[in-house]
N, C-alpha and C. Protein backbone atom coordinates (compact mmCIF):
# COMPACT_ATOMS: atom_id res chain seq x y z
N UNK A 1 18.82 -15.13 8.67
CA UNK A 1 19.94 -14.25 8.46
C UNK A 1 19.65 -13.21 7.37
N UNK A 2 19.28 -13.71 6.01
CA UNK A 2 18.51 -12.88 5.47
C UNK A 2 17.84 -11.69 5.75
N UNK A 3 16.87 -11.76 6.91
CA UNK A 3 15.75 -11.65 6.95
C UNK A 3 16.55 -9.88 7.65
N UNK A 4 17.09 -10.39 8.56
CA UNK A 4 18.10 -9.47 9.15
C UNK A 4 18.14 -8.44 8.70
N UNK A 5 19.03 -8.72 7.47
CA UNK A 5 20.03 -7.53 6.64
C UNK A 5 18.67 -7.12 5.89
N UNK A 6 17.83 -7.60 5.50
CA UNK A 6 16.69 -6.69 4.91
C UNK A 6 16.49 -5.99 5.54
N UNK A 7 16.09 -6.12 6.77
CA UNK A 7 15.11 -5.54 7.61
C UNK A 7 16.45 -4.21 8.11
N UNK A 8 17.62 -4.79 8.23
CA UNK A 8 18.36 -3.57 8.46
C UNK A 8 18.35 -2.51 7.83
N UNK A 9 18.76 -2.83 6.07
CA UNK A 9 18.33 -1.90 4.96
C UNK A 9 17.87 -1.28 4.47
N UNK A 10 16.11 -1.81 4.92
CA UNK A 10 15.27 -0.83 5.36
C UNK A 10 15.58 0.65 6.03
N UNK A 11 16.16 -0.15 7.73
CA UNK A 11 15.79 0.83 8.34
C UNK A 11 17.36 2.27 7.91
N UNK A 12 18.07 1.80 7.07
CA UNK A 12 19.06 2.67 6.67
C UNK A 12 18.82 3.50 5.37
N UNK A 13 17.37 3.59 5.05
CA UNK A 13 17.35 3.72 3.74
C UNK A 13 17.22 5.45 3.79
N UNK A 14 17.43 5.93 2.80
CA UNK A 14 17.88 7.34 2.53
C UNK A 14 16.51 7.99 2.47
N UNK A 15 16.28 9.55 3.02
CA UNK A 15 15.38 9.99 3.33
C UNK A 15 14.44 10.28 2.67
N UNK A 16 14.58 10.57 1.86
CA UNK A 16 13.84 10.42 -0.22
C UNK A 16 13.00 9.42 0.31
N UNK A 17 13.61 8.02 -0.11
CA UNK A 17 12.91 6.64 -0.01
C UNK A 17 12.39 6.46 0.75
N UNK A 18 12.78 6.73 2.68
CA UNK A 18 11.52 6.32 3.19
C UNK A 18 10.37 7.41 3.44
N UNK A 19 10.87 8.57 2.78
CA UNK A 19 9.10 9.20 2.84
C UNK A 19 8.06 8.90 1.75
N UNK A 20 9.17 8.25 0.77
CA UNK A 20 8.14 7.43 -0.24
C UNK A 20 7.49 6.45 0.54
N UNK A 21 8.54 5.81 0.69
CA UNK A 21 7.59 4.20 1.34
C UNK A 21 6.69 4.69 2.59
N UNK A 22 7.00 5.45 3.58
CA UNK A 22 6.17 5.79 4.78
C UNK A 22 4.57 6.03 4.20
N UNK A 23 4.58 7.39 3.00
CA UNK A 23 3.56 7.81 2.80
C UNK A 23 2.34 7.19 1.77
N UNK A 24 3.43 6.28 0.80
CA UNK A 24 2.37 5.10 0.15
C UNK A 24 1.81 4.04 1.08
N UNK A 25 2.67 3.49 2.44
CA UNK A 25 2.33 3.13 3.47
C UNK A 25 0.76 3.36 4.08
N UNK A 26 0.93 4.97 4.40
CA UNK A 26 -0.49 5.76 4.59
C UNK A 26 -1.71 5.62 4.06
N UNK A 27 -0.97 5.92 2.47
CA UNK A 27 -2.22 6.20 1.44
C UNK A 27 -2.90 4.44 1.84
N UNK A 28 -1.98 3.61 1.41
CA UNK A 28 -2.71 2.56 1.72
C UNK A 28 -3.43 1.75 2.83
N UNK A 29 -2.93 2.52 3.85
CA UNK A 29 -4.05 2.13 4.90
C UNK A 29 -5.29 3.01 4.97
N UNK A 30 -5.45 3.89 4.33
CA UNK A 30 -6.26 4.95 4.19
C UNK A 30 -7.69 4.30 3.26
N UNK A 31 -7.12 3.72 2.33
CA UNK A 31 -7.73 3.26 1.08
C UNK A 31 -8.50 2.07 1.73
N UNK A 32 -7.53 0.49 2.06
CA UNK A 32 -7.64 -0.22 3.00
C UNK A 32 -9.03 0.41 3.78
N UNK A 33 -9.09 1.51 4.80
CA UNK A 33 -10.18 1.42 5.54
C UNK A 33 -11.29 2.12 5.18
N UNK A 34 -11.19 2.47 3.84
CA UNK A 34 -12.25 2.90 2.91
C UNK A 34 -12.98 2.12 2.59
N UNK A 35 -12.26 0.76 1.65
CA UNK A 35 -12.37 -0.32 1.63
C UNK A 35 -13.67 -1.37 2.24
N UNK A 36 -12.73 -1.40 3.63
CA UNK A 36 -13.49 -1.86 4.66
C UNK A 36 -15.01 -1.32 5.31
N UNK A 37 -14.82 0.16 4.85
CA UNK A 37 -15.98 1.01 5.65
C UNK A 37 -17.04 0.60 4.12
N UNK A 38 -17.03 0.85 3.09
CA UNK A 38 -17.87 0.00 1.71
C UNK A 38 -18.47 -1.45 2.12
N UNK A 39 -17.25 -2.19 3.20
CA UNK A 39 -17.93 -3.62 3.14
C UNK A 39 -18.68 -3.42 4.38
N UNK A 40 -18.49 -2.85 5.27
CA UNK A 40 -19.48 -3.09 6.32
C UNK A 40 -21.00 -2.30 5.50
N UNK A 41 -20.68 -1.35 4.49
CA UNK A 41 -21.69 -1.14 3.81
C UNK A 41 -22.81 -1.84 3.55
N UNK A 42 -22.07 -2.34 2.86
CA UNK A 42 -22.65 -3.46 1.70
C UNK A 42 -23.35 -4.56 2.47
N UNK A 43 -22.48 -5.15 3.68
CA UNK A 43 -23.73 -5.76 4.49
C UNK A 43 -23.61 -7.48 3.87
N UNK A 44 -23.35 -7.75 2.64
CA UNK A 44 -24.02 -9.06 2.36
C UNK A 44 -24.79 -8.63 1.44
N UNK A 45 -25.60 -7.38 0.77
CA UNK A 45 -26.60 -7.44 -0.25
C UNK A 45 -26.41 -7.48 -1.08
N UNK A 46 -26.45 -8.54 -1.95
CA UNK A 46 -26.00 -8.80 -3.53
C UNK A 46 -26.66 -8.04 -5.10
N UNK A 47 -28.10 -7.83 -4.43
CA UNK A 47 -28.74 -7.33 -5.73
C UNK A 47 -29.00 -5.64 -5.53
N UNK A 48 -28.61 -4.95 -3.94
CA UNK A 48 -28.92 -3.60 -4.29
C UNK A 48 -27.74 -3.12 -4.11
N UNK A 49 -26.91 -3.46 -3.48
CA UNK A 49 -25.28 -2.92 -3.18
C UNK A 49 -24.77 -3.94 -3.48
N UNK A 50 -24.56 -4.09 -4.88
CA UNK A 50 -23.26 -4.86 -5.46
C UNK A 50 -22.38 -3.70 -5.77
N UNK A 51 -22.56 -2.45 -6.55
CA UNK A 51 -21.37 -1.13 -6.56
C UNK A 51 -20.43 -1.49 -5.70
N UNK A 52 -21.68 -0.92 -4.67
CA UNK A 52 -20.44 -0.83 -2.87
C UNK A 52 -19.24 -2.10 -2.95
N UNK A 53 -19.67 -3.17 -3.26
CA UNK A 53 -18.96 -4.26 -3.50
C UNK A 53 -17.61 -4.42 -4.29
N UNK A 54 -17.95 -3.60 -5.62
CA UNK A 54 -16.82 -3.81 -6.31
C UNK A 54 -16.70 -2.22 -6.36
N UNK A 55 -16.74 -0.98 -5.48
CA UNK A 55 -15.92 -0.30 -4.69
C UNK A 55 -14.78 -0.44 -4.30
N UNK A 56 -15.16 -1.30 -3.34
CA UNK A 56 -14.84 -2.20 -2.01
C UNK A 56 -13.41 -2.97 -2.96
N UNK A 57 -13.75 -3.47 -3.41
CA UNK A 57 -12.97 -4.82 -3.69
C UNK A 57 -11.48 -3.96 -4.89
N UNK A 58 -11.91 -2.63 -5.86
CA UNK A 58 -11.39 -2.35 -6.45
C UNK A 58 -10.36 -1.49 -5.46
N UNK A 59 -10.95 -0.61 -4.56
CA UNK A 59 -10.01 0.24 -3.01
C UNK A 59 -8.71 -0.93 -2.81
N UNK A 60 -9.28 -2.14 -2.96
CA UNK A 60 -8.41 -3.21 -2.33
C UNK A 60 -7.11 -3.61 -3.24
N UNK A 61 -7.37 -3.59 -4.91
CA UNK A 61 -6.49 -4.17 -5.25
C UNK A 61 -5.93 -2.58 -5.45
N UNK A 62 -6.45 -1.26 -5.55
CA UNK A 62 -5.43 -0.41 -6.10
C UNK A 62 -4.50 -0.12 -4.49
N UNK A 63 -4.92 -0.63 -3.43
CA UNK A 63 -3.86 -0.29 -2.33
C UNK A 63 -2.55 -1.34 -2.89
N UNK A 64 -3.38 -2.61 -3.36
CA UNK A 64 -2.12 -3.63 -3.01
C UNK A 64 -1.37 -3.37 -4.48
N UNK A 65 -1.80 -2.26 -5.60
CA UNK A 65 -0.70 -1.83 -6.41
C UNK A 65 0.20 -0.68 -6.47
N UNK A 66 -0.61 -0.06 -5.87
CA UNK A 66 0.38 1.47 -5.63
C UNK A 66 1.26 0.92 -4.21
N UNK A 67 1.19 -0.43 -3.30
CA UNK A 67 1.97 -0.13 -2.57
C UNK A 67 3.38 -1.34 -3.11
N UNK A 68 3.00 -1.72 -3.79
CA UNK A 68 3.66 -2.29 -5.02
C UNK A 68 4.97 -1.42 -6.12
N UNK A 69 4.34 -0.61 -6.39
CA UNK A 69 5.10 0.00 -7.02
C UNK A 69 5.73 1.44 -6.29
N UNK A 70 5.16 1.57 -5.39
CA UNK A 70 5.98 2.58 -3.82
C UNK A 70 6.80 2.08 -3.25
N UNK A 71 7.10 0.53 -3.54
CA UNK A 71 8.40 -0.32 -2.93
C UNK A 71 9.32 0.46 -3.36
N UNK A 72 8.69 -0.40 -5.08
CA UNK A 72 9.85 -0.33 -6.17
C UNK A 72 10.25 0.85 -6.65
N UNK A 73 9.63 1.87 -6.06
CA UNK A 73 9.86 3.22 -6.35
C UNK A 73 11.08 3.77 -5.50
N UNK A 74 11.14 3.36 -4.09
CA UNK A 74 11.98 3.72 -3.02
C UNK A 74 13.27 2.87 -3.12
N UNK A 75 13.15 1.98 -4.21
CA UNK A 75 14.43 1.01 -3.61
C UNK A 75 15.32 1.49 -5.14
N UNK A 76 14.52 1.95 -6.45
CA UNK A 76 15.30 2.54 -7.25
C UNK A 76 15.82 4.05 -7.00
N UNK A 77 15.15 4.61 -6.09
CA UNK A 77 15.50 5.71 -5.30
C UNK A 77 17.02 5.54 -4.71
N UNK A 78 16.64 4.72 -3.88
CA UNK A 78 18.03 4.56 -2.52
C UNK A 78 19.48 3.97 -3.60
N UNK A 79 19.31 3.13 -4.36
CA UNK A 79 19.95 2.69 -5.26
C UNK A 79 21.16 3.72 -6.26
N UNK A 80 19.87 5.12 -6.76
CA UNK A 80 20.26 6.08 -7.25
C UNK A 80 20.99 7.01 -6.18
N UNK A 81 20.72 6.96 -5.16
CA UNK A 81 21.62 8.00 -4.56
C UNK A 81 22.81 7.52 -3.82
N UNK A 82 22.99 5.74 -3.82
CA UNK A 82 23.88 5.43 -3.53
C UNK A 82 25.14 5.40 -3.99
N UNK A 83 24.99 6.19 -5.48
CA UNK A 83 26.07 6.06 -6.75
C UNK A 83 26.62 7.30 -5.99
């Protein structure tokens, strides 16, 4: 039931907010397959492409923070214009 009314809230959210969330959305799948394109790089080689590695691995956590704080960006958004 929960799960519901989130998911409704979402989809009611004010136009501000979801071009925030849509486009941090983006950026992060963007990053994500940057990411990914570093690890097919990298292959497994530990002593000549370790960079590529922690490239790779750093692409990964800055998607999973900017899309982190692109939530929380859109929901103090929708919040503010609900006053």
């Amino acid at each position: 039931m929960k799960l519901r009314r989130t998911v409704r809230r979402m989809l009611d959210m004010k136009p501000d907010a979801w071009y925030i969330f849509l486009r941090s959305l983006q950026l992060c799948c963007v990053l994500l397959l940057c990411a990914f394109a570093l690890l097919l790089e990298y292959n497994g080689d530990m002593l000549d492409k370790y960079p590529l590695y922690m490239t790779a691995q750093s692409l990964n956590e800055s998607a999973q923070g900017i899309l982190l704080v692109a939530l929380i960006l859109s929901v103090c958004m929708e919040e503010l214009q609900s006053r």
